[in-house]
N, C-alpha and C. Protein backbone atom coordinates (compact mmCIF):
# COMPACT_ATOMS: atom_id res chain seq x y z
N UNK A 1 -40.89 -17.18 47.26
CA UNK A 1 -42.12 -16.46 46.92
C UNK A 1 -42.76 -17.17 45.72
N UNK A 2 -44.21 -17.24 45.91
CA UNK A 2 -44.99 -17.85 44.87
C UNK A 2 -44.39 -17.40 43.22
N UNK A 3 -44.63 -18.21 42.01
CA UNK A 3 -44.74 -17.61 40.81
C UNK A 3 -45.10 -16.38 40.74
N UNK A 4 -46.88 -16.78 41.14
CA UNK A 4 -48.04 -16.09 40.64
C UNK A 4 -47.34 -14.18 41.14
N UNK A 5 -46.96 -14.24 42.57
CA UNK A 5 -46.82 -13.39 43.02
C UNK A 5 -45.90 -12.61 42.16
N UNK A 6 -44.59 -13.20 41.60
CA UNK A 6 -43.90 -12.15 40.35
C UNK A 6 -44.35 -12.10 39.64
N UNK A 7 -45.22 -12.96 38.92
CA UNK A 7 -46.02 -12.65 37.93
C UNK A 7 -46.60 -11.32 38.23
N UNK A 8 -47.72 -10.92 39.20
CA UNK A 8 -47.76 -9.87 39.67
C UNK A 8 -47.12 -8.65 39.76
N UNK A 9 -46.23 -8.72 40.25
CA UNK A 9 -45.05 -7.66 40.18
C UNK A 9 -44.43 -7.68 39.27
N UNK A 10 -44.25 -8.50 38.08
CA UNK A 10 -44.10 -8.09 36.82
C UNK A 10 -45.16 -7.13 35.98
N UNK A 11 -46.47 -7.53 36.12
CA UNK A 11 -47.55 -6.70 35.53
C UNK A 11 -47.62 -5.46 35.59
N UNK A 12 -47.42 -5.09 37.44
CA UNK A 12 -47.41 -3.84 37.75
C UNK A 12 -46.58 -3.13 37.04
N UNK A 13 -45.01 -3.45 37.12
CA UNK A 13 -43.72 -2.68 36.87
C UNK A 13 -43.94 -2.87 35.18
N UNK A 14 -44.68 -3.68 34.57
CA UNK A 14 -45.06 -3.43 32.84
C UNK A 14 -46.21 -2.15 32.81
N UNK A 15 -46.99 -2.11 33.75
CA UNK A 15 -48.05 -0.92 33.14
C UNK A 15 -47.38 0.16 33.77
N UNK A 16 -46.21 0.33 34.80
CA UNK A 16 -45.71 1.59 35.35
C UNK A 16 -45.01 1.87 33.94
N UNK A 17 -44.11 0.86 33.64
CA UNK A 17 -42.77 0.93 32.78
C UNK A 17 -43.44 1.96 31.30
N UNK A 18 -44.88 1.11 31.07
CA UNK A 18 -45.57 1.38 29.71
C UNK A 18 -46.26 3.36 30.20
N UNK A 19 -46.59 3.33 31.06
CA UNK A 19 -47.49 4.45 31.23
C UNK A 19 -46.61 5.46 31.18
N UNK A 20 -45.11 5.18 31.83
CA UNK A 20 -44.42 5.81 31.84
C UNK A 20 -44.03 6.30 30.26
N UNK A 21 -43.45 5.57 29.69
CA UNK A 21 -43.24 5.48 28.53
C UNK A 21 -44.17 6.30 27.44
N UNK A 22 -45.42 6.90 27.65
CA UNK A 22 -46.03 7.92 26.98
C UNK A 22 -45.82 9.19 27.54
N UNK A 23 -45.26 9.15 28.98
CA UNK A 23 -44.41 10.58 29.36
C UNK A 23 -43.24 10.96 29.19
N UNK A 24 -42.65 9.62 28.60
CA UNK A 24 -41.27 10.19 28.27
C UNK A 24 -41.12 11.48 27.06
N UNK A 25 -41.78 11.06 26.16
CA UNK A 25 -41.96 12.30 25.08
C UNK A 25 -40.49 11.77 24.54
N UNK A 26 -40.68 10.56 23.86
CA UNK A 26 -39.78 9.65 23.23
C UNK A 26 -38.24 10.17 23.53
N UNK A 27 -38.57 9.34 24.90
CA UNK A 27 -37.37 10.06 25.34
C UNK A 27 -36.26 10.66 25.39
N UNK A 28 -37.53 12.15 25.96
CA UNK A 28 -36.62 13.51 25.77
C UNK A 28 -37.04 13.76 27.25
N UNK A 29 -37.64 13.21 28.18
CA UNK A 29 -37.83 13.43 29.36
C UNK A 29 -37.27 12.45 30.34
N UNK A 30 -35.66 13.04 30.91
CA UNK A 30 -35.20 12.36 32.03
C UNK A 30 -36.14 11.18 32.70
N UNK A 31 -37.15 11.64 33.81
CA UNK A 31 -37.77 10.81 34.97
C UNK A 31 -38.06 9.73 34.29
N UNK A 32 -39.31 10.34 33.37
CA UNK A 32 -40.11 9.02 33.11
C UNK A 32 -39.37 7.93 32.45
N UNK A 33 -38.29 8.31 31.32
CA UNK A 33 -37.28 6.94 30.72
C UNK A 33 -36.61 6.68 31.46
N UNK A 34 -36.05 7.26 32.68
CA UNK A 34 -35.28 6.20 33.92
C UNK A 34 -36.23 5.09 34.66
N UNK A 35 -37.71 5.32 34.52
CA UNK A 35 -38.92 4.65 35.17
C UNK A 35 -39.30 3.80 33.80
N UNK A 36 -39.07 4.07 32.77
CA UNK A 36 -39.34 3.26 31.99
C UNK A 36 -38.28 1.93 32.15
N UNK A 37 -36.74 2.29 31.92
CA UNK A 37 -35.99 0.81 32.16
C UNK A 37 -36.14 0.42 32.77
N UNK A 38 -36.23 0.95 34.22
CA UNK A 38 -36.39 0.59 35.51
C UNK A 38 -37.28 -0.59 35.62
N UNK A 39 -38.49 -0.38 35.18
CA UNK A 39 -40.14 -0.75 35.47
C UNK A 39 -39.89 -1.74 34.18
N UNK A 40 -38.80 -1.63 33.14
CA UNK A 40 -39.28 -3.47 32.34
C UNK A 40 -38.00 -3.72 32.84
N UNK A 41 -37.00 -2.94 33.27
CA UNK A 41 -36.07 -4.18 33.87
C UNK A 41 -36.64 -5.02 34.98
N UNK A 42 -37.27 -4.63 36.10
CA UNK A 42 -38.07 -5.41 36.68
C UNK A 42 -38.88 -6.43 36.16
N UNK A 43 -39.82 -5.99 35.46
CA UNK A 43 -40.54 -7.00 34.62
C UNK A 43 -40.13 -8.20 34.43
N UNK A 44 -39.12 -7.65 33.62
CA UNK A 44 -38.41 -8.95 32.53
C UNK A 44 -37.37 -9.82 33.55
N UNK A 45 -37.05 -9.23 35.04
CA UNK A 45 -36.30 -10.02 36.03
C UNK A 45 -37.66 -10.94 36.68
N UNK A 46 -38.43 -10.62 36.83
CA UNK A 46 -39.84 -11.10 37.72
C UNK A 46 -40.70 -12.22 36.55
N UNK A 47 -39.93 -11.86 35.69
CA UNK A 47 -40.32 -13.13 34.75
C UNK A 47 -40.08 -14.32 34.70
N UNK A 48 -38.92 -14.01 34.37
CA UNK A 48 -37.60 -15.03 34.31
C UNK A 48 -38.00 -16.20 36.04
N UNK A 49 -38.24 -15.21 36.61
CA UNK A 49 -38.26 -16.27 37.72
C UNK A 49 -39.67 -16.74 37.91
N UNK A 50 -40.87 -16.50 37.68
CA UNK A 50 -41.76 -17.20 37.34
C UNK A 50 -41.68 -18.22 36.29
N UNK A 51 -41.12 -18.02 35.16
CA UNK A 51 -41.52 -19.14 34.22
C UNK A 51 -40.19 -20.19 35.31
N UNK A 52 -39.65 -20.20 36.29
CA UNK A 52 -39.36 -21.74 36.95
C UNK A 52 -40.40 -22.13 37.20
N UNK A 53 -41.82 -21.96 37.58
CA UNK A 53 -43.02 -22.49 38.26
C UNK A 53 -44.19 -22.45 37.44
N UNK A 54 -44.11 -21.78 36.22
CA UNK A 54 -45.39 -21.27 35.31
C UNK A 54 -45.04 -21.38 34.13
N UNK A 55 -45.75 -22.78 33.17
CA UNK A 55 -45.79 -22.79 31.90
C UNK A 55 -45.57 -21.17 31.54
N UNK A 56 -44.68 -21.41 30.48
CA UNK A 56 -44.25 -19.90 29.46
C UNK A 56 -45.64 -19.70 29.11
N UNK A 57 -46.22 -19.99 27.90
CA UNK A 57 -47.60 -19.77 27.56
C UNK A 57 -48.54 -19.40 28.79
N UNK A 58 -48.62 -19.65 29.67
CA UNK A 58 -49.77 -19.17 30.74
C UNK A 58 -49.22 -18.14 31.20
N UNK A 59 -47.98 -18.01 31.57
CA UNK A 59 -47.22 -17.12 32.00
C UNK A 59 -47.23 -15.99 30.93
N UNK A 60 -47.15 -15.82 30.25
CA UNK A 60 -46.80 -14.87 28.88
C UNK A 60 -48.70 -14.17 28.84
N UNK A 61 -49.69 -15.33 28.61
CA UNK A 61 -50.98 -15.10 28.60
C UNK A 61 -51.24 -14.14 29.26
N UNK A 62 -51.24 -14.62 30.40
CA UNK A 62 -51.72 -13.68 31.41
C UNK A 62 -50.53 -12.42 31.71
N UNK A 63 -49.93 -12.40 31.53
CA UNK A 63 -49.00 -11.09 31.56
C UNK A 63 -48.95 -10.08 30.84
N UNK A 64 -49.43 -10.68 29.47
CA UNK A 64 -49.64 -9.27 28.48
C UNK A 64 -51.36 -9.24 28.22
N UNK A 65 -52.28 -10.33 28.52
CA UNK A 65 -53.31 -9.93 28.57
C UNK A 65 -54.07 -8.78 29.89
N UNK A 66 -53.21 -9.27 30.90
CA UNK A 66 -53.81 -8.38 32.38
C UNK A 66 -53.06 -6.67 31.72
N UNK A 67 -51.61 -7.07 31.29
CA UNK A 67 -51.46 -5.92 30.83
C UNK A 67 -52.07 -4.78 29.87
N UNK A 68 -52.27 -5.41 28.65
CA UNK A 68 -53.14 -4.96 28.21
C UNK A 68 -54.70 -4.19 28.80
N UNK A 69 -55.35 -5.52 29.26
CA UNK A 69 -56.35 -4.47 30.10
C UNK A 69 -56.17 -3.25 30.66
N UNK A 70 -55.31 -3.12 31.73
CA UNK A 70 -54.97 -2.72 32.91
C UNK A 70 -53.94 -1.42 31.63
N UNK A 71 -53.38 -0.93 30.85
CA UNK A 71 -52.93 0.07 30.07
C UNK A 71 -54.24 1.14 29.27
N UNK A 72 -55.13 0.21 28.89
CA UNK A 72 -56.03 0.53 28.44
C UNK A 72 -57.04 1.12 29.39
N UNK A 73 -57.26 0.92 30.28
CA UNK A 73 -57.55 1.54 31.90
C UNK A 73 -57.09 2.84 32.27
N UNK A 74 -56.11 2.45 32.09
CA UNK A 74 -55.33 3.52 32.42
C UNK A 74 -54.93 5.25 31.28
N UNK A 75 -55.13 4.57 30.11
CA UNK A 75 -55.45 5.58 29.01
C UNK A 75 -56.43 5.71 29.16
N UNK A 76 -57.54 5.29 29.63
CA UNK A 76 -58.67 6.15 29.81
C UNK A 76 -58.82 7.06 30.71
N UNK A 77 -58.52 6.69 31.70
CA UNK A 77 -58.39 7.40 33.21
C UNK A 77 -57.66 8.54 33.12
N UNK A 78 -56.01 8.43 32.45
CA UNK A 78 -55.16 9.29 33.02
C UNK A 78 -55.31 10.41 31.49
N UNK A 79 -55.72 9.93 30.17
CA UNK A 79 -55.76 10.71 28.90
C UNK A 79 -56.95 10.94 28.62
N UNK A 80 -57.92 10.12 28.99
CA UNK A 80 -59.25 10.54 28.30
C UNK A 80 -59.69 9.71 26.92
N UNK A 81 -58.49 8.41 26.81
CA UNK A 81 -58.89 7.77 25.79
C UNK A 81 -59.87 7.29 25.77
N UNK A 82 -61.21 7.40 24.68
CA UNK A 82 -62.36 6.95 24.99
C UNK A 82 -62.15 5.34 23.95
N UNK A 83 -62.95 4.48 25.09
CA UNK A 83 -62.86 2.90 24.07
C UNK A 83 -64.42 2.96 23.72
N UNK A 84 -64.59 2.38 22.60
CA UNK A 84 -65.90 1.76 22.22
C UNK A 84 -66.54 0.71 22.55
N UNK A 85 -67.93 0.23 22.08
CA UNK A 85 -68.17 -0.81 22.44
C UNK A 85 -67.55 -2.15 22.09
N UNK A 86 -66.65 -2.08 20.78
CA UNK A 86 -66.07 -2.94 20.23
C UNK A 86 -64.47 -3.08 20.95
N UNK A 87 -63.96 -2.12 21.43
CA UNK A 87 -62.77 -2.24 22.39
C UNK A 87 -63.22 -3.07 23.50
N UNK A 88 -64.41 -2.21 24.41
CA UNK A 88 -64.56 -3.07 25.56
C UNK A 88 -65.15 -4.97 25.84
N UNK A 89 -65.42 -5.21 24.30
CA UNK A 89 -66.03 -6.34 24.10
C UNK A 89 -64.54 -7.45 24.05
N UNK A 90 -63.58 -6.58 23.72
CA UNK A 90 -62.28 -6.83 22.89
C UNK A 90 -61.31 -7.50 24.38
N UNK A 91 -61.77 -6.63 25.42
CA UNK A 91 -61.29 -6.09 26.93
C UNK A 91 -61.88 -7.38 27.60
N UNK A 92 -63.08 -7.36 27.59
CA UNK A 92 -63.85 -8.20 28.53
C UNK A 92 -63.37 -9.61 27.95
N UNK A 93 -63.23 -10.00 26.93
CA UNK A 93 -62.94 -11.27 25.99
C UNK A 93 -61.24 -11.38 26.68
N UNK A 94 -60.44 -10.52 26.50
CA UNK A 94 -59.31 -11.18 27.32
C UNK A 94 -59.52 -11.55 28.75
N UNK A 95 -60.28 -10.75 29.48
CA UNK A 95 -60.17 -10.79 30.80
C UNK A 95 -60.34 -12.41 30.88
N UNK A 96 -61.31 -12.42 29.77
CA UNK A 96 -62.07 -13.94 30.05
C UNK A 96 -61.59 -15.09 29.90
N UNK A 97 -60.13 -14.71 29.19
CA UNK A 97 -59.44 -15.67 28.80
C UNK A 97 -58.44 -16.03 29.80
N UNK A 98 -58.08 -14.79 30.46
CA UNK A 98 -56.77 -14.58 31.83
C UNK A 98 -57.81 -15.83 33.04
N UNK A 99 -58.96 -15.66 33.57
CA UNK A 99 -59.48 -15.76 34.36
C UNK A 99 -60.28 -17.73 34.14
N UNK A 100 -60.11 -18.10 32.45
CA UNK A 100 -59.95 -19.32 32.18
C UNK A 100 -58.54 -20.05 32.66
N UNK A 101 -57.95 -19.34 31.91
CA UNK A 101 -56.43 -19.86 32.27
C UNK A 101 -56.30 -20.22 33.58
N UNK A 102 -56.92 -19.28 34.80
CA UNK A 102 -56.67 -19.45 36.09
C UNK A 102 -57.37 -20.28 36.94
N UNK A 103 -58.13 -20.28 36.64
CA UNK A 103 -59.60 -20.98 37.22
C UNK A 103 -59.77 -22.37 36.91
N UNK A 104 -60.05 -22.31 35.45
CA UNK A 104 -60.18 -23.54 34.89
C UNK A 104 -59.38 -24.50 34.45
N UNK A 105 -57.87 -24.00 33.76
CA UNK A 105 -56.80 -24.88 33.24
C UNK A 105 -55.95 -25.57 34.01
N UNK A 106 -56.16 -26.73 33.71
CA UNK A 106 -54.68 -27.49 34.78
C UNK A 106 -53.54 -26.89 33.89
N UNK A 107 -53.17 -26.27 32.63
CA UNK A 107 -51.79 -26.25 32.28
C UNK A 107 -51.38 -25.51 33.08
N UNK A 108 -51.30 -24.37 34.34
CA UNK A 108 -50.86 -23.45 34.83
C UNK A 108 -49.26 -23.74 35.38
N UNK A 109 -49.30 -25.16 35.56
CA UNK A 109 -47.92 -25.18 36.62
C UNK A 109 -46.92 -25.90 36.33
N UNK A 110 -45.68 -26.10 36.56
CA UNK A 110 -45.01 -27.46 35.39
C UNK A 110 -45.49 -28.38 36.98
């Protein structure tokens, strides 16, 4: 299976692992901290096997930048966190950087 593709399935199982992780209620709530290890033990396995195919740095980039977005999304959606114009400027500026990395950089691959 491609890098890119665990890369992927690392992201996911980081914003489950993370979202989870504000339901744990520092964990004092069973489900969500069994979904929390769960979701970065995945992660951090789906890593490991991407960086064989994906510079660390691009790899790392885009993993906590998509993350980031994609948490911050999600606090809005699921809490009501409201971002400003200076967050979303903050938001759009990573995206822009994930979507350089991909598009434009030859460093992506060893």
């Amino acid at each position: 299976m491609s890098g890119w593709i665990y890369l992927t399935i690392a992201i996911v199982a980081e914003v489950i692992a993370t979202s989870a992780l504000k339901f744990s209620d520092g964990f004092t709530r069973l489900m969500p901290s069994v979904l929390v290890v769960i979701g970065y033990a995945v992660t951090f396995y789906c890593l490991s096997i991407v960086l064989r195919t994906v510079h660390i740095g691009v790899a790392y980039a885009v993993w906590s930048g998509l993350g980031i977005v994609l948490i911050a999304a999600f606090g809005w959606i699921a809490f009501g966190q409201k971002l400003d114009g200076w967050a979303i400027l903050g938001i759009a500026l990573i995206l822009a950087g994930v979507v350089i990395l991909n598009l434009l950089s030859k460093t992506g691959n060893h």
